[in-house]
Protein backbone atom coordinates (compact mmCIF):
# COMPACT_ATOMS: atom_id res chain seq x y z
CA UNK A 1 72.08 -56.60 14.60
CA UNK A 2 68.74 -55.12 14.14
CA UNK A 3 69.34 -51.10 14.18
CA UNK A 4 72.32 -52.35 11.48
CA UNK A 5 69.68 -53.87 9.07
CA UNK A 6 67.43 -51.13 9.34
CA UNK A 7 70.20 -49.28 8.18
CA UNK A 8 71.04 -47.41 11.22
CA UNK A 9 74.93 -46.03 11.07
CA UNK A 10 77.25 -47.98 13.90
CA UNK A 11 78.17 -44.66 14.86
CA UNK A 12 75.22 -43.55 16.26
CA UNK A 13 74.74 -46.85 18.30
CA UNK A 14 76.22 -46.46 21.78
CA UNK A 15 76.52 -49.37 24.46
CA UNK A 16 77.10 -48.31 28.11
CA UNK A 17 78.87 -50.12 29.07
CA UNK A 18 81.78 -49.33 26.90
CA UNK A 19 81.63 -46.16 29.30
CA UNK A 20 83.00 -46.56 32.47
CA UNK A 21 82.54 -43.50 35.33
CA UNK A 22 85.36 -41.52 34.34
CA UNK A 23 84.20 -41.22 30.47
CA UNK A 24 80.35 -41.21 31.10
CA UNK A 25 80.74 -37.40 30.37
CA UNK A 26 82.11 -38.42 26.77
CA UNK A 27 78.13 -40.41 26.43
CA UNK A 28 76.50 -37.30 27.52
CA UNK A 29 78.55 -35.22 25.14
CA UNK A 30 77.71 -37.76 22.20
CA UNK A 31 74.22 -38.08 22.79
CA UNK A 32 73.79 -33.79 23.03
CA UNK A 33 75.39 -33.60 20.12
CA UNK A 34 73.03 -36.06 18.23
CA UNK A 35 75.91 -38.23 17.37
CA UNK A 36 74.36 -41.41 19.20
CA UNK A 37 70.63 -41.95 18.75
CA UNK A 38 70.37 -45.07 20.45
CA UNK A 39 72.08 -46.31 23.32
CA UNK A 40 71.82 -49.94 25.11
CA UNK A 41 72.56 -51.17 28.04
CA UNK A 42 71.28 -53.04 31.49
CA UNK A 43 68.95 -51.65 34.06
CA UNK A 44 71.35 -51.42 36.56
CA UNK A 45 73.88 -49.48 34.27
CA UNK A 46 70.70 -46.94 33.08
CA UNK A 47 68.37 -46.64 35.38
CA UNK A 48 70.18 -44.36 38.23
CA UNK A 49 71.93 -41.66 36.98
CA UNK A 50 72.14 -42.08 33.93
CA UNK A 51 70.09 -38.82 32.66
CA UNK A 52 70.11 -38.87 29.00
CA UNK A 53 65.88 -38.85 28.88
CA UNK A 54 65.70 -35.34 27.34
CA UNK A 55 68.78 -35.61 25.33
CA UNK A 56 67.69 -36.64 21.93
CA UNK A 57 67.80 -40.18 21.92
CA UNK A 58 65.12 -42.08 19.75
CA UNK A 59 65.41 -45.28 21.74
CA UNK A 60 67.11 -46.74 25.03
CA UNK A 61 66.78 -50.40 25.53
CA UNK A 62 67.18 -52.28 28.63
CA UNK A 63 69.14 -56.11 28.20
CA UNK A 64 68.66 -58.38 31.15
CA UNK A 65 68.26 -61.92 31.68
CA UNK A 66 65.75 -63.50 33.78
């Protein structure tokens, strides 16, 4: 993965939807705390209501497939 050869720690790489509804708070909490940096996922997943904008992320990038 890209983020892994620039030498970006697993750790701090988060993927959505690995978070279901009932442990979306858990994301929030890891993003605050600056323990995920950069978090992936589809547009339908983090578009609505998923309000991590201001949170200290460096990147969020939308995967979908035409």
């Amino acid at each position: 993965m890209l983020f892994i050869a620039l030498e970006i720690p697993e750790s701090q790489i988060a993927f959505v939807h690995d978070f279901n509804k009932s442990n979306r708070t858990k994301l929030s909490e890891l993003i605050d705390s600056g323990e995920v940096h950069i978090l992936l996922g589809s547009t339908k997943k983090l578009s609505t209501g998923c309000n991590v904008h201001r949170r200290g992320l460096w990147a969020i990038y939308y995967l979908d497939t035409p």
